[in-house]
PDB file of N, CA and C in Angstrom:
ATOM      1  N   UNK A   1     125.971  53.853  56.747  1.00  0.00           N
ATOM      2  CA  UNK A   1     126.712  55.098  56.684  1.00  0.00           C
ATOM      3  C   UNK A   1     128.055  54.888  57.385  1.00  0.00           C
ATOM      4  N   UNK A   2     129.035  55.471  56.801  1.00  0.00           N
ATOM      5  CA  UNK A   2     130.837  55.491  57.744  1.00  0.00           C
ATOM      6  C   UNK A   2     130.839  55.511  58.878  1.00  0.00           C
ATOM      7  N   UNK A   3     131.548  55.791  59.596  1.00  0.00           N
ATOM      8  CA  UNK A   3     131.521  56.062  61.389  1.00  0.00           C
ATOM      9  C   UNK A   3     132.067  57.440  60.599  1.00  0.00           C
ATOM     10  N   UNK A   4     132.615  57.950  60.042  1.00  0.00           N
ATOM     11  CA  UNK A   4     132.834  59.396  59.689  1.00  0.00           C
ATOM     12  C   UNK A   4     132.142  60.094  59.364  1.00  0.00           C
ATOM     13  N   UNK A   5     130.503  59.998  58.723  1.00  0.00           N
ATOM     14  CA  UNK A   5     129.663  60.810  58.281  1.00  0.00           C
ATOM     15  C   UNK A   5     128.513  60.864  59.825  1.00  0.00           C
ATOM     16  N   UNK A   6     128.623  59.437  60.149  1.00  0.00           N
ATOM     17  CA  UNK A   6     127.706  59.573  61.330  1.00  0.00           C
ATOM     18  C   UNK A   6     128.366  60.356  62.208  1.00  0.00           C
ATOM     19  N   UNK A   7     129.781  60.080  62.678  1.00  0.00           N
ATOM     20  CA  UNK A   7     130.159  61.060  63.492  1.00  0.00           C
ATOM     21  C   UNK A   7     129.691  62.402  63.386  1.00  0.00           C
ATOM     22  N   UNK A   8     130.004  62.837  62.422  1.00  0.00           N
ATOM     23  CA  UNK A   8     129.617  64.496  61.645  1.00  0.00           C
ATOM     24  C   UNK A   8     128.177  64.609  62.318  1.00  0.00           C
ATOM     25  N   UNK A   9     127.327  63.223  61.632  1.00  0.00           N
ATOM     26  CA  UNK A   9     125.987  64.357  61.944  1.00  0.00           C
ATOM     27  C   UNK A   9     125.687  63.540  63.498  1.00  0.00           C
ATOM     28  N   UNK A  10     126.005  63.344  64.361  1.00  0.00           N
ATOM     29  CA  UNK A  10     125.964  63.170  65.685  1.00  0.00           C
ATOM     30  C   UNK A  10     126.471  63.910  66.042  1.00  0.00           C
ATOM     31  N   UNK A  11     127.101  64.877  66.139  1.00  0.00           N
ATOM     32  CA  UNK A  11     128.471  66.085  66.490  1.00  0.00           C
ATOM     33  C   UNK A  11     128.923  65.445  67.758  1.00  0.00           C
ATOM     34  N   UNK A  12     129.936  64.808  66.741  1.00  0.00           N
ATOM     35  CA  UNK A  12     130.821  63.565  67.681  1.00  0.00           C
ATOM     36  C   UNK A  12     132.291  64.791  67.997  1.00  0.00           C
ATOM     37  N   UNK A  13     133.037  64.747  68.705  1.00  0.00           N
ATOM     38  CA  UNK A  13     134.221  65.261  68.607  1.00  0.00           C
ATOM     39  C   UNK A  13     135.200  64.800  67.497  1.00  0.00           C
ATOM     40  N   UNK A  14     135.649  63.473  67.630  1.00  0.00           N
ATOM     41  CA  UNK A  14     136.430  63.430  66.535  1.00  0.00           C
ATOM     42  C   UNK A  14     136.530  63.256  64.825  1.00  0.00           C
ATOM     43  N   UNK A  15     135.437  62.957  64.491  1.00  0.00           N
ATOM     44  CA  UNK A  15     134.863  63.745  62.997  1.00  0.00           C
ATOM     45  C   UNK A  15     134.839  64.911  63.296  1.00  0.00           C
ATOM     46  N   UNK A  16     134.329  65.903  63.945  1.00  0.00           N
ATOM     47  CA  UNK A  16     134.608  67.558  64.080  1.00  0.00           C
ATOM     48  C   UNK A  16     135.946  67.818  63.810  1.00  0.00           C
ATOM     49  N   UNK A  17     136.510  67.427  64.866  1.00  0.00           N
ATOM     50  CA  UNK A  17     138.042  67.732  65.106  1.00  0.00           C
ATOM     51  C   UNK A  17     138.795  67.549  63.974  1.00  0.00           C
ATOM     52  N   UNK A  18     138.721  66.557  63.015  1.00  0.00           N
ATOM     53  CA  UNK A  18     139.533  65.952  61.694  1.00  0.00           C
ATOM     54  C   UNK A  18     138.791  66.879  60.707  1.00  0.00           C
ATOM     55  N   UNK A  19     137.673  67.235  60.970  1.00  0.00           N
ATOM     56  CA  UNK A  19     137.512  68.446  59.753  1.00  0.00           C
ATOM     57  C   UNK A  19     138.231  69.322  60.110  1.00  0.00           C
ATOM     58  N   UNK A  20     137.763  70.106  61.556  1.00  0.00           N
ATOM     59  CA  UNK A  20     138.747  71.124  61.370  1.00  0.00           C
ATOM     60  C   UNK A  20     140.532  71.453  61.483  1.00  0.00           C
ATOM     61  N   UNK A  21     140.790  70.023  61.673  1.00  0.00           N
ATOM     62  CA  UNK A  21     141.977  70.096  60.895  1.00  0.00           C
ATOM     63  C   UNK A  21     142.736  70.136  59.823  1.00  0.00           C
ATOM     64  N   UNK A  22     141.404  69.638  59.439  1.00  0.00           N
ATOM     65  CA  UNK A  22     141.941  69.535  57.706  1.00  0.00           C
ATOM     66  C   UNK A  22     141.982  70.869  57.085  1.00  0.00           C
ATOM     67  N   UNK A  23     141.048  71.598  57.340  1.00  0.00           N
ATOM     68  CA  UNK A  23     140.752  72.615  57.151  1.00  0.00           C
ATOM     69  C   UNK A  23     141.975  73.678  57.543  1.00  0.00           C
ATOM     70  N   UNK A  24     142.585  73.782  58.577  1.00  0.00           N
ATOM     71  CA  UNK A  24     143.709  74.509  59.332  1.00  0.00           C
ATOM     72  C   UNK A  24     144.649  73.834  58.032  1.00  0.00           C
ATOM     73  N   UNK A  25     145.033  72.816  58.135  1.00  0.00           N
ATOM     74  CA  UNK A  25     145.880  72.146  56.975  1.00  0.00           C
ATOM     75  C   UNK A  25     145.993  72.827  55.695  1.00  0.00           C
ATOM     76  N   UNK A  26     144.772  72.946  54.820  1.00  0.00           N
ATOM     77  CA  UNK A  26     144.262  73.711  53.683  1.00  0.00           C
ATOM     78  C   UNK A  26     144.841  74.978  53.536  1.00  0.00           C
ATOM     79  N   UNK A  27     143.981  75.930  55.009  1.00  0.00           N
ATOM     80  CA  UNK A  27     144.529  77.476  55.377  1.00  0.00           C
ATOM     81  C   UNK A  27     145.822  77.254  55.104  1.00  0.00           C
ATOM     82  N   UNK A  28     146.643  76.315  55.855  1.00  0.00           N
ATOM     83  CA  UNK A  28     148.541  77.057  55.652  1.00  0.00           C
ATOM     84  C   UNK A  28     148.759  76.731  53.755  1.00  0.00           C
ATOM     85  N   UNK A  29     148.289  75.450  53.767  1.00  0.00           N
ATOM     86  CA  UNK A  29     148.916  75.405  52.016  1.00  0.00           C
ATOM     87  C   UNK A  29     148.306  76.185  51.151  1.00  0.00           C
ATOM     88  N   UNK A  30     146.988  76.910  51.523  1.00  0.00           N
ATOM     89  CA  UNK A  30     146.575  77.714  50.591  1.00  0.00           C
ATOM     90  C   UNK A  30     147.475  79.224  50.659  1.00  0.00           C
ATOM     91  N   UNK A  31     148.034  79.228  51.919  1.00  0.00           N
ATOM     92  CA  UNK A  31     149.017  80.612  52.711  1.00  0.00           C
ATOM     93  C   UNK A  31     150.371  80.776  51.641  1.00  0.00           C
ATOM     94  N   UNK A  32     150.696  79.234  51.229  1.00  0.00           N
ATOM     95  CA  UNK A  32     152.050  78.969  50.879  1.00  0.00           C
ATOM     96  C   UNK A  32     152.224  78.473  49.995  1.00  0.00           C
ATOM     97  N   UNK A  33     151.090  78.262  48.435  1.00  0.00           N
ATOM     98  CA  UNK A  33     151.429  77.978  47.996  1.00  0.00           C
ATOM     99  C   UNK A  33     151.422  79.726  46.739  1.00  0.00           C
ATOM    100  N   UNK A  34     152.401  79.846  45.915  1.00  0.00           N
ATOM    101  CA  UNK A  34     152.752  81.167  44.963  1.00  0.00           C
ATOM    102  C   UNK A  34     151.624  80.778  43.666  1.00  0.00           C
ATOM    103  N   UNK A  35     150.660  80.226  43.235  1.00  0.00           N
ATOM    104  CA  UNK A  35     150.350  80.272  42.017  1.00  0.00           C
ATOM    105  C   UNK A  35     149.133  80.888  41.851  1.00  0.00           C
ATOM    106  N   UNK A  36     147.956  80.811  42.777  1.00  0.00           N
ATOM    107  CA  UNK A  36     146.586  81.223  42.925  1.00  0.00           C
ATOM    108  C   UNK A  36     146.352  81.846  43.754  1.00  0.00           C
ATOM    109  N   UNK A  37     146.545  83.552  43.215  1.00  0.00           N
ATOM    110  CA  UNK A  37     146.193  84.524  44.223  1.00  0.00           C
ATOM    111  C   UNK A  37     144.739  84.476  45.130  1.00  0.00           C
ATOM    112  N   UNK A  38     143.862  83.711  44.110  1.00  0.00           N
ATOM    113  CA  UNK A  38     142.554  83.863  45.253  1.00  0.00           C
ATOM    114  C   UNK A  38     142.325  82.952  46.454  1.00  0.00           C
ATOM    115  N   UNK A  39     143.489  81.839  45.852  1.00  0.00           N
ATOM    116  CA  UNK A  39     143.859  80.963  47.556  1.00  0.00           C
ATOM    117  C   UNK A  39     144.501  81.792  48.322  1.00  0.00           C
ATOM    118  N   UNK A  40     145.266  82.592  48.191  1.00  0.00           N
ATOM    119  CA  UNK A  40     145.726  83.208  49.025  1.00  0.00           C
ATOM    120  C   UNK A  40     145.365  83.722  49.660  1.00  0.00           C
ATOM    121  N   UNK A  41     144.397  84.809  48.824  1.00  0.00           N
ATOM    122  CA  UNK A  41     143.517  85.917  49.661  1.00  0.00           C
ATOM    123  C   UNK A  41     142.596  85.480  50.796  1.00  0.00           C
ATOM    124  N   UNK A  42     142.332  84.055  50.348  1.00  0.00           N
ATOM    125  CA  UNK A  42     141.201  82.983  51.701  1.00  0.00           C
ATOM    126  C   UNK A  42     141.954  82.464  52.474  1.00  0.00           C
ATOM    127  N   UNK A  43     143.243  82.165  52.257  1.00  0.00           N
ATOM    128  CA  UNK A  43     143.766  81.375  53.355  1.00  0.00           C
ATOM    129  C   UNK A  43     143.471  81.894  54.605  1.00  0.00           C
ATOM    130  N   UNK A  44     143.875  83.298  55.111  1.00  0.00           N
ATOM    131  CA  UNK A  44     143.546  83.702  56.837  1.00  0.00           C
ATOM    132  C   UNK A  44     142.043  82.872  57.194  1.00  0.00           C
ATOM    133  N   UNK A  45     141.481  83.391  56.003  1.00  0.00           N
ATOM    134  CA  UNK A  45     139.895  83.147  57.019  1.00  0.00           C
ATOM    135  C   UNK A  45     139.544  81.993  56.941  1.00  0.00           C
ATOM    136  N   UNK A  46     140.239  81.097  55.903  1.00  0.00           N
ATOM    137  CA  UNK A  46     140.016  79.289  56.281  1.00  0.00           C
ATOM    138  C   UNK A  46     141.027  78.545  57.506  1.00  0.00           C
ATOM    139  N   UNK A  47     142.298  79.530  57.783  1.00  0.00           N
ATOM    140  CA  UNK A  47     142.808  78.736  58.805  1.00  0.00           C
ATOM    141  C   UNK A  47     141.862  79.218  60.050  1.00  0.00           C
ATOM    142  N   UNK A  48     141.750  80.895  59.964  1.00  0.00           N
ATOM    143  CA  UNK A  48     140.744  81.334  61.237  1.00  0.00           C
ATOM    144  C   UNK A  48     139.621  80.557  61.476  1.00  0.00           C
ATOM    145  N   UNK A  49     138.754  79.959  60.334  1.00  0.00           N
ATOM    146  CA  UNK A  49     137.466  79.456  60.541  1.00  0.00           C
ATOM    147  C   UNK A  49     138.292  77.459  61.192  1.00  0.00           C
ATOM    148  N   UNK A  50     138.893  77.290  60.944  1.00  0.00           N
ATOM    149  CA  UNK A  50     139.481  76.046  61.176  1.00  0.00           C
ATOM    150  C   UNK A  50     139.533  75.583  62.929  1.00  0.00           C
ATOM    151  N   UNK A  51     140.531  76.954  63.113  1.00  0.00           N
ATOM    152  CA  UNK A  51     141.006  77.108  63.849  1.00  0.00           C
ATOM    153  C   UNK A  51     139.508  77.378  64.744  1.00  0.00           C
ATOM    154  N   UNK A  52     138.627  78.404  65.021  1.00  0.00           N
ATOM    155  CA  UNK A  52     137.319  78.482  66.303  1.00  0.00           C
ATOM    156  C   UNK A  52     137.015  77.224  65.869  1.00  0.00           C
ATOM    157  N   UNK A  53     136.464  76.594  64.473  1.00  0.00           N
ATOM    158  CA  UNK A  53     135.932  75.294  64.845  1.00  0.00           C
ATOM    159  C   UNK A  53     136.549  74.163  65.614  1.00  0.00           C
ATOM    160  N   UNK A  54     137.907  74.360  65.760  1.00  0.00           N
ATOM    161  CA  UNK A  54     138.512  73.458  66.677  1.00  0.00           C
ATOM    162  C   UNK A  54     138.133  73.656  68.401  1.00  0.00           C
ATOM    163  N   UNK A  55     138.472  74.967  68.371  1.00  0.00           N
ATOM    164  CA  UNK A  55     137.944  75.052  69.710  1.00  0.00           C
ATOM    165  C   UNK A  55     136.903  75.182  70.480  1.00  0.00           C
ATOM    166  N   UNK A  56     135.997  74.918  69.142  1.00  0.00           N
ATOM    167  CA  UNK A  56     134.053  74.994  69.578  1.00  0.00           C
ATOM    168  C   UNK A  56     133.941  73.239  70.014  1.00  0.00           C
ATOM    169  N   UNK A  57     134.474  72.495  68.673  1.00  0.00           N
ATOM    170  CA  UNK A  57     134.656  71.061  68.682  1.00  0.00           C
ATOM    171  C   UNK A  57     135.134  70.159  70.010  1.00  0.00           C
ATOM    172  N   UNK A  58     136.115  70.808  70.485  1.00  0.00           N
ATOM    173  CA  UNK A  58     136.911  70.471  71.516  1.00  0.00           C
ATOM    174  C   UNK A  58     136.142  70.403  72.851  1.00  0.00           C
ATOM    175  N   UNK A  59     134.509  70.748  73.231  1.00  0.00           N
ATOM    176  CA  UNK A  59     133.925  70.916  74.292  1.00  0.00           C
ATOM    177  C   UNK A  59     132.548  69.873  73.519  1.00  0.00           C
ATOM    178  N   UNK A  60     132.701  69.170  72.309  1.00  0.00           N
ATOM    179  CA  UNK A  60     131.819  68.196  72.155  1.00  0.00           C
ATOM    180  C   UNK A  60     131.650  66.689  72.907  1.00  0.00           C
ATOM    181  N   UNK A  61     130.920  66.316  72.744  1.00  0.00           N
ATOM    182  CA  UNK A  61     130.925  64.553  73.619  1.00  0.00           C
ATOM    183  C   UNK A  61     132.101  63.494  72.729  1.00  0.00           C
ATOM    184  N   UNK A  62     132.674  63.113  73.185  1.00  0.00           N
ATOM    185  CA  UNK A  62     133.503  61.697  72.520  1.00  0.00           C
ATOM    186  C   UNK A  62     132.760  60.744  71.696  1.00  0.00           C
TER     187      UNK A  62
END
């Protein structure tokens, strides 16, 4: 298995952390991009959900 999937299911910090960045990432381009209103309508709550998972992540083991 990757060191990226094991990370995940070990709830390593930095596989956490790179999801939920990616995720925060997603939220703004889904914020900004004009063509697909139903990205839009999700963007808050995918950057919001991004965003606590970062700071739940952030008190995991290295």
């Amino acid at each position: 298995m990757s060191g990226f999937f094991s990370g995940l299911l070990r709830f390593r910090r930095g596989a956490w952390e790179m999801l939920a960045t990616i995720l925060i990432g997603l939220g703004v381009f889904m914020l900004m991009q004009p063509f697909w209103m139903l990205a839009f309508t999700y963007s808050f709550i995918v950057t919001l959900v991004g965003t606590v998972m970062f700071i739940v992540v952030s008190h995991f083991p290295e």
